[in-house]
ModelCIF file with pLDDT and N, C-alpha, C, O atoms, coordinates in Angstrom:
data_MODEL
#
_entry.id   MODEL 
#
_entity.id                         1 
_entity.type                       polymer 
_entity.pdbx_number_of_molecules   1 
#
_entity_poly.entity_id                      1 
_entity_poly.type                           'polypeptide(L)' 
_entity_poly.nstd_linkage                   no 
_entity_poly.nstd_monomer                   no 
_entity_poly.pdbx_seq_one_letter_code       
;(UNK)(UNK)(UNK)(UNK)(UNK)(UNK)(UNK)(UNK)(UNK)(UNK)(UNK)(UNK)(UNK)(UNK)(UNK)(UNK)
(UNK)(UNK)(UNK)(UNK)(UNK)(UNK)(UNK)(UNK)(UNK)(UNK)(UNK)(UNK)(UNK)(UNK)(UNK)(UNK)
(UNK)(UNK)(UNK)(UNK)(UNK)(UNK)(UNK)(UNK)(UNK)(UNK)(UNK)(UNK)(UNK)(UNK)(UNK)
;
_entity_poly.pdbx_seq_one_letter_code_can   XXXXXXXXXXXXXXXXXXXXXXXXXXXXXXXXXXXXXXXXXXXXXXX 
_entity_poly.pdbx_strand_id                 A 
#
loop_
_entity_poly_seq.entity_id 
_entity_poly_seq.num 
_entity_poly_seq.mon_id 
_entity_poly_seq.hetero 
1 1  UNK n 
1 2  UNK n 
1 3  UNK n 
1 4  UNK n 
1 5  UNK n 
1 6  UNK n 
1 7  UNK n 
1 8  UNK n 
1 9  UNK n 
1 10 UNK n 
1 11 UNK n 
1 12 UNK n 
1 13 UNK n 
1 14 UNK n 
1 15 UNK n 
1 16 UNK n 
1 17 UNK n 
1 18 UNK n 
1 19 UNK n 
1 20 UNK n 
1 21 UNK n 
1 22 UNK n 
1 23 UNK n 
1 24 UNK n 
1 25 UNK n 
1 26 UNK n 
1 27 UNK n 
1 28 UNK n 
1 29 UNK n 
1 30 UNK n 
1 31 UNK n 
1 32 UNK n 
1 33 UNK n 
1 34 UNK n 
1 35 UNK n 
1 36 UNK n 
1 37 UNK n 
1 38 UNK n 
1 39 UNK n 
1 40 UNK n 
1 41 UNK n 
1 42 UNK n 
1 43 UNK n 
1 44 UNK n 
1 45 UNK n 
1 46 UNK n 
1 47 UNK n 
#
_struct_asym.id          A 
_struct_asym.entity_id   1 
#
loop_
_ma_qa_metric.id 
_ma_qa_metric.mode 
_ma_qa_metric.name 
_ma_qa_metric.software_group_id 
_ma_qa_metric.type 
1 global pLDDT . pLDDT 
2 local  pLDDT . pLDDT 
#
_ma_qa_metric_global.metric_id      1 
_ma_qa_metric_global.metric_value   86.32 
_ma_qa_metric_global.model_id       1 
_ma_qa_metric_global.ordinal_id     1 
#
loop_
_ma_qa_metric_local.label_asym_id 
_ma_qa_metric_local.label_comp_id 
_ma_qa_metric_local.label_seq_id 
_ma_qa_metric_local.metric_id 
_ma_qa_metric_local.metric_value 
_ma_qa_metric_local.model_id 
_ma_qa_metric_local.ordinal_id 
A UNK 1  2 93.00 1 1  
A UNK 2  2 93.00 1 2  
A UNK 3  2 94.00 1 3  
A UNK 4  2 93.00 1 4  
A UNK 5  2 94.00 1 5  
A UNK 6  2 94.00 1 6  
A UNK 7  2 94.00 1 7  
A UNK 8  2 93.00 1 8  
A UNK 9  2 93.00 1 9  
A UNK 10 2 93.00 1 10 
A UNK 11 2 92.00 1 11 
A UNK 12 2 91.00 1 12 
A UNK 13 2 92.00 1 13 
A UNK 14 2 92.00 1 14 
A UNK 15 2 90.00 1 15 
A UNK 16 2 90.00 1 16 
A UNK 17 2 90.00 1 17 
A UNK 18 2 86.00 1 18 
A UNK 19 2 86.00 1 19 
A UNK 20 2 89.00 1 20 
A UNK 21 2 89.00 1 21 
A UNK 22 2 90.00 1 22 
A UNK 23 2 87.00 1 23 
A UNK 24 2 90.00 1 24 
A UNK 25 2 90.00 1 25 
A UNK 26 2 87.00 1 26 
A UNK 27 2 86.00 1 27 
A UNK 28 2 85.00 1 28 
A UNK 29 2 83.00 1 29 
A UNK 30 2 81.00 1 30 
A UNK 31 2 81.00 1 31 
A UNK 32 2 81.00 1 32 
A UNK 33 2 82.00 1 33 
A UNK 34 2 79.00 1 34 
A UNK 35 2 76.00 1 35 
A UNK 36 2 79.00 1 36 
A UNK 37 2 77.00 1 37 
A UNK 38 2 78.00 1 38 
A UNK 39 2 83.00 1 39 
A UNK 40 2 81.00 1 40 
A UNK 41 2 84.00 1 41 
A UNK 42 2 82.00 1 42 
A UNK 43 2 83.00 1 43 
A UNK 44 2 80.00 1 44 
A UNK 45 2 78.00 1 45 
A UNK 46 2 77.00 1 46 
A UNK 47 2 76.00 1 47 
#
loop_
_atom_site.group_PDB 
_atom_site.id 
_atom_site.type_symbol 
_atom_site.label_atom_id 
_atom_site.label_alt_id 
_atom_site.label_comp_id 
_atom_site.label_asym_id 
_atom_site.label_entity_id 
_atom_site.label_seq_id 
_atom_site.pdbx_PDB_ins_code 
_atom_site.Cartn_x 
_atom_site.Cartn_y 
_atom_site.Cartn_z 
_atom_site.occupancy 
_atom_site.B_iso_or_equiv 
_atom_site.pdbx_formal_charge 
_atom_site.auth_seq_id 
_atom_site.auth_comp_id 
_atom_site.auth_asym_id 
_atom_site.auth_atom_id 
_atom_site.pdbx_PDB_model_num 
ATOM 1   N N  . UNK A 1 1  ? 36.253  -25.357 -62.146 1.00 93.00 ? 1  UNK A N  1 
ATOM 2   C CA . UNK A 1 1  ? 36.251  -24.579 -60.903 1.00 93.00 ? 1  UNK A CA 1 
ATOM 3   C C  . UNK A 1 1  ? 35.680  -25.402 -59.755 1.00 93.00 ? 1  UNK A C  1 
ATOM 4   O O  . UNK A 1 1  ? 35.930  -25.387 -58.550 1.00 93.00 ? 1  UNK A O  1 
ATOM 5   N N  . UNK A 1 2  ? 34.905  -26.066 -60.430 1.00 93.00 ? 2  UNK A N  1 
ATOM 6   C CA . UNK A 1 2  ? 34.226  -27.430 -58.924 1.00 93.00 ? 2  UNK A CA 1 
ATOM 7   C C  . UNK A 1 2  ? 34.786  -27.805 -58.348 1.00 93.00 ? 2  UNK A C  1 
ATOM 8   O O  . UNK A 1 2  ? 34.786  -27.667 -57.124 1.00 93.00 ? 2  UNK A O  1 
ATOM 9   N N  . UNK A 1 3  ? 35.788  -28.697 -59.267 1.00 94.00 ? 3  UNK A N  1 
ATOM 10  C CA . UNK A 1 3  ? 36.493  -29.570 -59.235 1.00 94.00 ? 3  UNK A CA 1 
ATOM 11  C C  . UNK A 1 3  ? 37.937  -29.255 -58.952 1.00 94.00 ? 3  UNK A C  1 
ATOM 12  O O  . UNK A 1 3  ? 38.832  -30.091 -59.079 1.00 94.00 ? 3  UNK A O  1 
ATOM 13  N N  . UNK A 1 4  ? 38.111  -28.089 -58.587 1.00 93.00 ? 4  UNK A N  1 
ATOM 14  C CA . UNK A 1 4  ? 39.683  -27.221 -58.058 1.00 93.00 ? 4  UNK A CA 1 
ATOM 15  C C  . UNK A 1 4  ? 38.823  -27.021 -56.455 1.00 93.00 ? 4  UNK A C  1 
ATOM 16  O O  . UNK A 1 4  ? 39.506  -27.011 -55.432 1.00 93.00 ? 4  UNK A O  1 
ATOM 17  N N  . UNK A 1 5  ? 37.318  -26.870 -56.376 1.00 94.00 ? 5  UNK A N  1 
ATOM 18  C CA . UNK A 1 5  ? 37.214  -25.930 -54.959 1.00 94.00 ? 5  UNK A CA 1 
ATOM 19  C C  . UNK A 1 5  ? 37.034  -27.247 -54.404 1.00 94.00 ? 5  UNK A C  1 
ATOM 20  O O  . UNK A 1 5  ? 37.150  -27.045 -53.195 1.00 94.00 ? 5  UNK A O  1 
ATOM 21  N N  . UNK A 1 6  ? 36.809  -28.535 -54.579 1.00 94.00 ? 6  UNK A N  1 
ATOM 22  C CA . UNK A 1 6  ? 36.904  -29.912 -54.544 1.00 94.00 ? 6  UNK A CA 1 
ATOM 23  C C  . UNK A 1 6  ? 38.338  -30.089 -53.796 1.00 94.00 ? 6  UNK A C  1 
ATOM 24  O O  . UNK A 1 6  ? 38.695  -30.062 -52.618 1.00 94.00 ? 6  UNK A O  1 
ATOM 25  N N  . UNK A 1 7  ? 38.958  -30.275 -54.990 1.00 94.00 ? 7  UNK A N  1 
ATOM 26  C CA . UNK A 1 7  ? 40.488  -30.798 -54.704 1.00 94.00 ? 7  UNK A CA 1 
ATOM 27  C C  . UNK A 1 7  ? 41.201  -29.932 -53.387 1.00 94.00 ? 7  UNK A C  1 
ATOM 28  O O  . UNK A 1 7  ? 41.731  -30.430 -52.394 1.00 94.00 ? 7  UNK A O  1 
ATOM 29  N N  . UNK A 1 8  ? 41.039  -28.509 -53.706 1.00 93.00 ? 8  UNK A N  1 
ATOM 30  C CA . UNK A 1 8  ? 41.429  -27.850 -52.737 1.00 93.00 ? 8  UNK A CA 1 
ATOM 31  C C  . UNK A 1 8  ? 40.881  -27.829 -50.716 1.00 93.00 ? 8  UNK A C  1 
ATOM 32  O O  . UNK A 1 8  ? 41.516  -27.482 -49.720 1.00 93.00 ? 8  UNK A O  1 
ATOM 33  N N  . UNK A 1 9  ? 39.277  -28.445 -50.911 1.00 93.00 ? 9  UNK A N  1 
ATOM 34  C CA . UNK A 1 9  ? 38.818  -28.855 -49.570 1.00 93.00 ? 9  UNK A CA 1 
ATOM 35  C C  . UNK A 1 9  ? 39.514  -29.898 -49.058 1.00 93.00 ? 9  UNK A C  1 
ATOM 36  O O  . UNK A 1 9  ? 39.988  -29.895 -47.922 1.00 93.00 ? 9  UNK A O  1 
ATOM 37  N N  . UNK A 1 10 ? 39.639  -31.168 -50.162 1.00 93.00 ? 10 UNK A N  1 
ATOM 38  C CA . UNK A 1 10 ? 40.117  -32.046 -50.054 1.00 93.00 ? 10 UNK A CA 1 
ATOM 39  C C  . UNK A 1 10 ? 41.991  -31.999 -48.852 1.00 93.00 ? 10 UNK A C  1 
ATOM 40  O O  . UNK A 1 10 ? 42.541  -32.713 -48.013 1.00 93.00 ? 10 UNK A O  1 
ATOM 41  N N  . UNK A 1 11 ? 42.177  -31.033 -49.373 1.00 92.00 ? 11 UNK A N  1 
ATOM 42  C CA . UNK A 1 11 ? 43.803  -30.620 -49.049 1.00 92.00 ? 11 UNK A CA 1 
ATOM 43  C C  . UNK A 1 11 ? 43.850  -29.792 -47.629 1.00 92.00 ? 11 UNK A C  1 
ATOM 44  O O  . UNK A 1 11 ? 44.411  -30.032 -46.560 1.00 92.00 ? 11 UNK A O  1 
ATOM 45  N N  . UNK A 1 12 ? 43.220  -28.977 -47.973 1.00 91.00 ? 12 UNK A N  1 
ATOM 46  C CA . UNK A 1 12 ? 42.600  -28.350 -46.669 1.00 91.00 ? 12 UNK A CA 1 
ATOM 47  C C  . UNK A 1 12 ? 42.159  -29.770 -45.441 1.00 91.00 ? 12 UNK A C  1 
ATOM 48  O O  . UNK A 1 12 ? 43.127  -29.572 -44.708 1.00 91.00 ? 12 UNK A O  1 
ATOM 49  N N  . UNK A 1 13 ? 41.804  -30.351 -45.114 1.00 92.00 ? 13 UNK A N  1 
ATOM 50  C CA . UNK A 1 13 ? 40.940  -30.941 -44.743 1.00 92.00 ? 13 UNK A CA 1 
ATOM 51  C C  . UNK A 1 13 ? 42.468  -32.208 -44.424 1.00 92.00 ? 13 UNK A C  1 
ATOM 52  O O  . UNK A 1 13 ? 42.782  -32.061 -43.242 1.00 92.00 ? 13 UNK A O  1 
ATOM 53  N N  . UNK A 1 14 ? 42.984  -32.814 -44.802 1.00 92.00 ? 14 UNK A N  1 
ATOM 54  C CA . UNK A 1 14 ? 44.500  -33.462 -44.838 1.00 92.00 ? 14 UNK A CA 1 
ATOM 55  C C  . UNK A 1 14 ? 45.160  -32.441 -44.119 1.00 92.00 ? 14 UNK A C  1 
ATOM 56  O O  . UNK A 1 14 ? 45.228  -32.796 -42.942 1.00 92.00 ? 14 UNK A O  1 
ATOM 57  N N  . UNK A 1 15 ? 45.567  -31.567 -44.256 1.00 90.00 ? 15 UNK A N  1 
ATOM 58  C CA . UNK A 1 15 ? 46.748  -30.316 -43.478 1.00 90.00 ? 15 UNK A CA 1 
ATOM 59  C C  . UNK A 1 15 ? 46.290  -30.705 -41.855 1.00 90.00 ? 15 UNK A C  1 
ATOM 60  O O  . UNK A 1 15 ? 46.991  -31.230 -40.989 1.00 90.00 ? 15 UNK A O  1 
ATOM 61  N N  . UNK A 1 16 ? 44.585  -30.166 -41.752 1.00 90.00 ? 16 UNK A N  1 
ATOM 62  C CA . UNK A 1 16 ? 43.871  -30.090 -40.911 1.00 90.00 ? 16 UNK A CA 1 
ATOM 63  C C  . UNK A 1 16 ? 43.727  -31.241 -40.086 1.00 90.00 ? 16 UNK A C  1 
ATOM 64  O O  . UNK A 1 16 ? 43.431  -30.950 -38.927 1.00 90.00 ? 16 UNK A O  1 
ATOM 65  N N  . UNK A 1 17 ? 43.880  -32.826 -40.389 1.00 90.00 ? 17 UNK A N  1 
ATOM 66  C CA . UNK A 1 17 ? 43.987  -33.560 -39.632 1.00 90.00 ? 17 UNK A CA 1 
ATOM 67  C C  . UNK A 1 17 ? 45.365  -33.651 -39.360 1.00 90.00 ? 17 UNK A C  1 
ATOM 68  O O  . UNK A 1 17 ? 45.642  -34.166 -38.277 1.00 90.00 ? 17 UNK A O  1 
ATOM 69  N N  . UNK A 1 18 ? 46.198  -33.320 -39.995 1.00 86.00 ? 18 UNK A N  1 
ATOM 70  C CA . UNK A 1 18 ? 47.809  -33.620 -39.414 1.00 86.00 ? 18 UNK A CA 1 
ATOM 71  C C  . UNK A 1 18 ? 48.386  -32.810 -38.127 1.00 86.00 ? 18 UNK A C  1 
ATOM 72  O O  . UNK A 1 18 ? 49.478  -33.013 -37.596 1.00 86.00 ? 18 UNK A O  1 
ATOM 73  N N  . UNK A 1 19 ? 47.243  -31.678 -37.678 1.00 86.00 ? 19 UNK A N  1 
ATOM 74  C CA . UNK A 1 19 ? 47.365  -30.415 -36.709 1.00 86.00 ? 19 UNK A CA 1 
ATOM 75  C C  . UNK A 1 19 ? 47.098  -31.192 -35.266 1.00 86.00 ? 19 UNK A C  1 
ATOM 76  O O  . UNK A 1 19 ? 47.535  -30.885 -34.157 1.00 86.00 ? 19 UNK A O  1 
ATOM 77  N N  . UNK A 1 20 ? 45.961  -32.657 -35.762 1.00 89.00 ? 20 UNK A N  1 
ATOM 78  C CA . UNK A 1 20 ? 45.503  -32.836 -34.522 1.00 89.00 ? 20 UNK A CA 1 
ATOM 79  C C  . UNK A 1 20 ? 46.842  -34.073 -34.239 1.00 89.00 ? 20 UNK A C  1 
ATOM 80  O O  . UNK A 1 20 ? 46.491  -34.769 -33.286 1.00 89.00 ? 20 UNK A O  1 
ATOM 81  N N  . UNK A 1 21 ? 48.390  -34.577 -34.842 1.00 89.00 ? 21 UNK A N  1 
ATOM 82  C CA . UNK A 1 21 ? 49.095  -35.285 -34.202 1.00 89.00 ? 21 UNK A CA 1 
ATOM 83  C C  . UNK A 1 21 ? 49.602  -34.642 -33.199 1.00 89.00 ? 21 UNK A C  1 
ATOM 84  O O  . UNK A 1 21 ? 49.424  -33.424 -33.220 1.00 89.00 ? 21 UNK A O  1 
ATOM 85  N N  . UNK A 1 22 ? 50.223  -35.109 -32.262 1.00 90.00 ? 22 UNK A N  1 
ATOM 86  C CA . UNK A 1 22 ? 50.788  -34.884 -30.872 1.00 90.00 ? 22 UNK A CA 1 
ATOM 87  C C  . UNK A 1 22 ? 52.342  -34.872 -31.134 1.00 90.00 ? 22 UNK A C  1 
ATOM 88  O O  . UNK A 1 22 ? 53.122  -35.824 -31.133 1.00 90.00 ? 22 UNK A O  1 
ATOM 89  N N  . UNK A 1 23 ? 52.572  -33.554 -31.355 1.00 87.00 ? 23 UNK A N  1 
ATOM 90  C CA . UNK A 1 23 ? 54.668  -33.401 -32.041 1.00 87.00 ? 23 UNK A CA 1 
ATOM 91  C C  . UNK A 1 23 ? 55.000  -32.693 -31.037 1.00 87.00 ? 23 UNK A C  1 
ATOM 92  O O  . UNK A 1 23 ? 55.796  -31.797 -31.317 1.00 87.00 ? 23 UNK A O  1 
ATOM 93  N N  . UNK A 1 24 ? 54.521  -32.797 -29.405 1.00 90.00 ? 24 UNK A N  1 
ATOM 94  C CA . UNK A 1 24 ? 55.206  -32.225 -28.268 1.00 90.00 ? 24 UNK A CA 1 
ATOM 95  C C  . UNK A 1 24 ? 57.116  -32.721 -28.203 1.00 90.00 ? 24 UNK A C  1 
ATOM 96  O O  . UNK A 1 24 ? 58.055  -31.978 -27.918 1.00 90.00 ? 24 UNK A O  1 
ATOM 97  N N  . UNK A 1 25 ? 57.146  -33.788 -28.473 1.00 90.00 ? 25 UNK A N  1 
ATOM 98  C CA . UNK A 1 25 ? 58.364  -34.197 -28.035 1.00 90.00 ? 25 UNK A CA 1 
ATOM 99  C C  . UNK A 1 25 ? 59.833  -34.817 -29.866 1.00 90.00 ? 25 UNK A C  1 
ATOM 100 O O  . UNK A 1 25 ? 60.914  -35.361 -30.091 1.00 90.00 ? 25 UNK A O  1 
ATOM 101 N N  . UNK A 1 26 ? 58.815  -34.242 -30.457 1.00 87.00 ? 26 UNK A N  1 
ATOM 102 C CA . UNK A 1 26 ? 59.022  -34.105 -31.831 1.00 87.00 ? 26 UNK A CA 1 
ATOM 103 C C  . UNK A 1 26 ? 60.155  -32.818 -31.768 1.00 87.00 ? 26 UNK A C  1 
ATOM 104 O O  . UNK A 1 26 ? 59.834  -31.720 -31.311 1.00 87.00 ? 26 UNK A O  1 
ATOM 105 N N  . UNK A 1 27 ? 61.749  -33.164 -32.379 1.00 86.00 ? 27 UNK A N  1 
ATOM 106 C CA . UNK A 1 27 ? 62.120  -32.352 -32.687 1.00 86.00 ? 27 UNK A CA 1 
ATOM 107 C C  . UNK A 1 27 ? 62.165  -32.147 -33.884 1.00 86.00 ? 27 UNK A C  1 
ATOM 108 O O  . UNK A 1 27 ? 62.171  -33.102 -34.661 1.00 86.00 ? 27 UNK A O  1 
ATOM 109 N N  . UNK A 1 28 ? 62.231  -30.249 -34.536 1.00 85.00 ? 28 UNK A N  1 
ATOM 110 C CA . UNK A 1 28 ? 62.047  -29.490 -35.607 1.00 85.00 ? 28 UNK A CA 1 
ATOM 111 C C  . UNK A 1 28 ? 62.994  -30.062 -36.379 1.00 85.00 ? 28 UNK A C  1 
ATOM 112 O O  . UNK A 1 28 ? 63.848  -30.812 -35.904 1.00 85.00 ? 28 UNK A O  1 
ATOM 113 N N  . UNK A 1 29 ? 62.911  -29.717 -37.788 1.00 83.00 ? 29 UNK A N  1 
ATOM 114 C CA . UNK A 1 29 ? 64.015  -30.391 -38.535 1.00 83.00 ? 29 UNK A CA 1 
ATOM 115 C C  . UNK A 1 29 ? 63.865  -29.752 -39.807 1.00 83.00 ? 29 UNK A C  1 
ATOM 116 O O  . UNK A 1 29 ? 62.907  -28.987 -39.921 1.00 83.00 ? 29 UNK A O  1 
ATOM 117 N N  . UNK A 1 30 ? 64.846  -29.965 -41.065 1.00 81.00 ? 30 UNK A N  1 
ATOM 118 C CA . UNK A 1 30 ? 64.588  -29.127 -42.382 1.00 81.00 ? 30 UNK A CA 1 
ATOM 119 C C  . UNK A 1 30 ? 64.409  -30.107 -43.463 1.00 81.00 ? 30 UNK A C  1 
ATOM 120 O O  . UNK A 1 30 ? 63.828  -29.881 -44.524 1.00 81.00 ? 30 UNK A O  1 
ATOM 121 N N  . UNK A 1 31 ? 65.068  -31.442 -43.037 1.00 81.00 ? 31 UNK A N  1 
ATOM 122 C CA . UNK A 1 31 ? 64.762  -32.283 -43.926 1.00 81.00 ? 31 UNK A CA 1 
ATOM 123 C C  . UNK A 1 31 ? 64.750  -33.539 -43.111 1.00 81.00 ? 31 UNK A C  1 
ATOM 124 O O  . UNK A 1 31 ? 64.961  -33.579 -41.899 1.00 81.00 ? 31 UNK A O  1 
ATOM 125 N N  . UNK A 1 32 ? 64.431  -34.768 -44.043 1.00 81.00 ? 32 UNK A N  1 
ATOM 126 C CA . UNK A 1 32 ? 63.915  -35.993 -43.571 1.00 81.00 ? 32 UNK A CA 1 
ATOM 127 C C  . UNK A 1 32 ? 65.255  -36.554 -42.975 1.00 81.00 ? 32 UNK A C  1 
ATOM 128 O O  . UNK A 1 32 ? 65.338  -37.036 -41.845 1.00 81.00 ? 32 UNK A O  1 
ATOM 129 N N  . UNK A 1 33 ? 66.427  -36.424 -43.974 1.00 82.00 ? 33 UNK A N  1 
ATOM 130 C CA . UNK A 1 33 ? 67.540  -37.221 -43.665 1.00 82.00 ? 33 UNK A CA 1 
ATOM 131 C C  . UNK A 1 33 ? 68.467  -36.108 -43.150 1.00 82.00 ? 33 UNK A C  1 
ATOM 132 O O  . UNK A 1 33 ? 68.198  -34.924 -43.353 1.00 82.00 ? 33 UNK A O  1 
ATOM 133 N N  . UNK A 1 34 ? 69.571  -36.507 -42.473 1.00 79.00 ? 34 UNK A N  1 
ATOM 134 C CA . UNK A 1 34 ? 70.125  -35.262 -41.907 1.00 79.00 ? 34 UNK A CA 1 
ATOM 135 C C  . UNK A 1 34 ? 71.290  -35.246 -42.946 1.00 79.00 ? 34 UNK A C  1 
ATOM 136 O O  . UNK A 1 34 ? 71.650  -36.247 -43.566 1.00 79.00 ? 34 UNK A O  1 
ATOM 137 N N  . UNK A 1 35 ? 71.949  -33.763 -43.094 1.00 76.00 ? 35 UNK A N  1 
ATOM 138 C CA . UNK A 1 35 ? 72.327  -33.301 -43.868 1.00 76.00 ? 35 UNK A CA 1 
ATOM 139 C C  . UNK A 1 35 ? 73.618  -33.015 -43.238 1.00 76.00 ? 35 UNK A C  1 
ATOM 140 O O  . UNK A 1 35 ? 73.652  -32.330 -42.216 1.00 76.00 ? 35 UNK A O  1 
ATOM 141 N N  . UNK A 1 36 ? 74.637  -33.468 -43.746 1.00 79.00 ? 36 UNK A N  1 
ATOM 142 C CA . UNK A 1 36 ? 76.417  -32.943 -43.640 1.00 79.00 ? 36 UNK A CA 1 
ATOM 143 C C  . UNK A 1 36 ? 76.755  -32.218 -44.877 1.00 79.00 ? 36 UNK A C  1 
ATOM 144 O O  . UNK A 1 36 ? 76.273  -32.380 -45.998 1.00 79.00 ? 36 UNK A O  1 
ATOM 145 N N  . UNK A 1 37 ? 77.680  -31.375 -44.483 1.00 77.00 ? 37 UNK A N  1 
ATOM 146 C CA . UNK A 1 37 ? 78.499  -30.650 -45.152 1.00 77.00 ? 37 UNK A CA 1 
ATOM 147 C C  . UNK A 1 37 ? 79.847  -31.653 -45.556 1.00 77.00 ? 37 UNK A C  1 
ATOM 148 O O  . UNK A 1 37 ? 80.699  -31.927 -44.710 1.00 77.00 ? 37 UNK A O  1 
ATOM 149 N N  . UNK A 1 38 ? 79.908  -32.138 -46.922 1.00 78.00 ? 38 UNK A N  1 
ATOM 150 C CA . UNK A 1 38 ? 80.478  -32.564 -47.670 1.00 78.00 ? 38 UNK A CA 1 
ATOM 151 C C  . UNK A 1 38 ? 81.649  -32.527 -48.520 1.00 78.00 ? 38 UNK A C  1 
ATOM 152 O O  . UNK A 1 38 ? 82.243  -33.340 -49.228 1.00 78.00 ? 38 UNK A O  1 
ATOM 153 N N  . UNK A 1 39 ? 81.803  -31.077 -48.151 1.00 83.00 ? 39 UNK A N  1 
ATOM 154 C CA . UNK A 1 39 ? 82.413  -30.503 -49.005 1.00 83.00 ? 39 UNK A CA 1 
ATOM 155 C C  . UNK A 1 39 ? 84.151  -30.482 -48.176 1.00 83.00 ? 39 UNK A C  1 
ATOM 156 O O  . UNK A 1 39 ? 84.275  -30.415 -46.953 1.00 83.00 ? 39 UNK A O  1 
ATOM 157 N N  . UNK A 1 40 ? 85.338  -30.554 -49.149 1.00 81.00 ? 40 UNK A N  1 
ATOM 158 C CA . UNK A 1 40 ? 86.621  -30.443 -48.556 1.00 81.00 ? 40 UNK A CA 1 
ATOM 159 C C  . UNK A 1 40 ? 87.059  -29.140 -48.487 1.00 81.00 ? 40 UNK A C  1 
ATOM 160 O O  . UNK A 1 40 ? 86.448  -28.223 -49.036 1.00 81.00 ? 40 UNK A O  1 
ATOM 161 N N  . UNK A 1 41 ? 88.464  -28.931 -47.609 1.00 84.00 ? 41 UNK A N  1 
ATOM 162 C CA . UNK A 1 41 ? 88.709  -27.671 -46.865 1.00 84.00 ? 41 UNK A CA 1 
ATOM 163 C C  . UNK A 1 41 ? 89.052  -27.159 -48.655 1.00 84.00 ? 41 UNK A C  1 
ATOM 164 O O  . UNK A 1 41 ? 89.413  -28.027 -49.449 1.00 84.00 ? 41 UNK A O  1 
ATOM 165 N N  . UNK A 1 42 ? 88.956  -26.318 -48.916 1.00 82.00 ? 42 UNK A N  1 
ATOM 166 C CA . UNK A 1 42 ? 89.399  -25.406 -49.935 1.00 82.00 ? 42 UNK A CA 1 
ATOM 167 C C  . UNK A 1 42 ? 90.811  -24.803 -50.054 1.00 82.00 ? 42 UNK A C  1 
ATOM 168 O O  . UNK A 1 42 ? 91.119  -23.611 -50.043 1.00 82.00 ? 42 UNK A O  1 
ATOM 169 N N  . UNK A 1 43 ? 91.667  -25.978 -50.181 1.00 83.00 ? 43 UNK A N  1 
ATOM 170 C CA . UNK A 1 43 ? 93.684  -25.657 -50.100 1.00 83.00 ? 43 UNK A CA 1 
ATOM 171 C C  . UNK A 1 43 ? 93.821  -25.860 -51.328 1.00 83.00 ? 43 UNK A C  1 
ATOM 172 O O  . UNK A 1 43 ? 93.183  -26.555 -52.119 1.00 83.00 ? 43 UNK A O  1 
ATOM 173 N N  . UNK A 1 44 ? 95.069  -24.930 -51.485 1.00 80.00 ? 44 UNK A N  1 
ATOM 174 C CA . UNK A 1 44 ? 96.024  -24.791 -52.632 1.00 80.00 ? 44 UNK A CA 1 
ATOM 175 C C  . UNK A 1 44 ? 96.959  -25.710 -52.950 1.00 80.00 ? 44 UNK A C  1 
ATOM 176 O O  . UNK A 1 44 ? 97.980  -25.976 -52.315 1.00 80.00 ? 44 UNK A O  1 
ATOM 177 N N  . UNK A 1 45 ? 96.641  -26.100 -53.780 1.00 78.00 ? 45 UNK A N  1 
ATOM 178 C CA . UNK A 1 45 ? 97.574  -27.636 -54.102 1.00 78.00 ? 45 UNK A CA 1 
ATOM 179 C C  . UNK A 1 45 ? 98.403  -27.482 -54.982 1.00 78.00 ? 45 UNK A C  1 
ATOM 180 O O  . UNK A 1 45 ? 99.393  -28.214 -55.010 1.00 78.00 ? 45 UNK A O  1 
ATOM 181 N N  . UNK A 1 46 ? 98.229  -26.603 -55.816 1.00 77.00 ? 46 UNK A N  1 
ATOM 182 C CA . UNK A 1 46 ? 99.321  -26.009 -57.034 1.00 77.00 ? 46 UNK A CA 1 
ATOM 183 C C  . UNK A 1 46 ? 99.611  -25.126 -56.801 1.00 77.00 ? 46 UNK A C  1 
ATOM 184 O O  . UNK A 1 46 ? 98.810  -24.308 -56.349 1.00 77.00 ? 46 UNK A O  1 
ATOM 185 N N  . UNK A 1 47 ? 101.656 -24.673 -57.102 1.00 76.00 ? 47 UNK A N  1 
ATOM 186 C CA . UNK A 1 47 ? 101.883 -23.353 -57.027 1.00 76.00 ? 47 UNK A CA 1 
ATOM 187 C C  . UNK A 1 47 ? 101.665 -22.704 -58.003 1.00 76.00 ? 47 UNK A C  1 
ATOM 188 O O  . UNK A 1 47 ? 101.855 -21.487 -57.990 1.00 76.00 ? 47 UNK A O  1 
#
């Protein structure tokens, strides 16, 4: 239990310095790399 309320300050405390970067001109995003849709049109190729 120390050693979880430990680890867990620890984490806390990391989150907490990442609040003080400056992401004014930072745009939002969902992932790191950007993401396309991959996928082909869905046609009937056999009668």
């Amino acid at each position: 239990k120390e050693q979880a309320k430990k680890d867990m300050s620890d984490m806390l405390e990391y989150v907490n310095k990442l609040n003080e970067l400056d992401t004014t001109n930072v745009e939002p995003m969902s992932h790191v790399f950007p993401l396309n849709n991959v996928m082909r049109e869905d046609v009937v190729t056999n009668a």
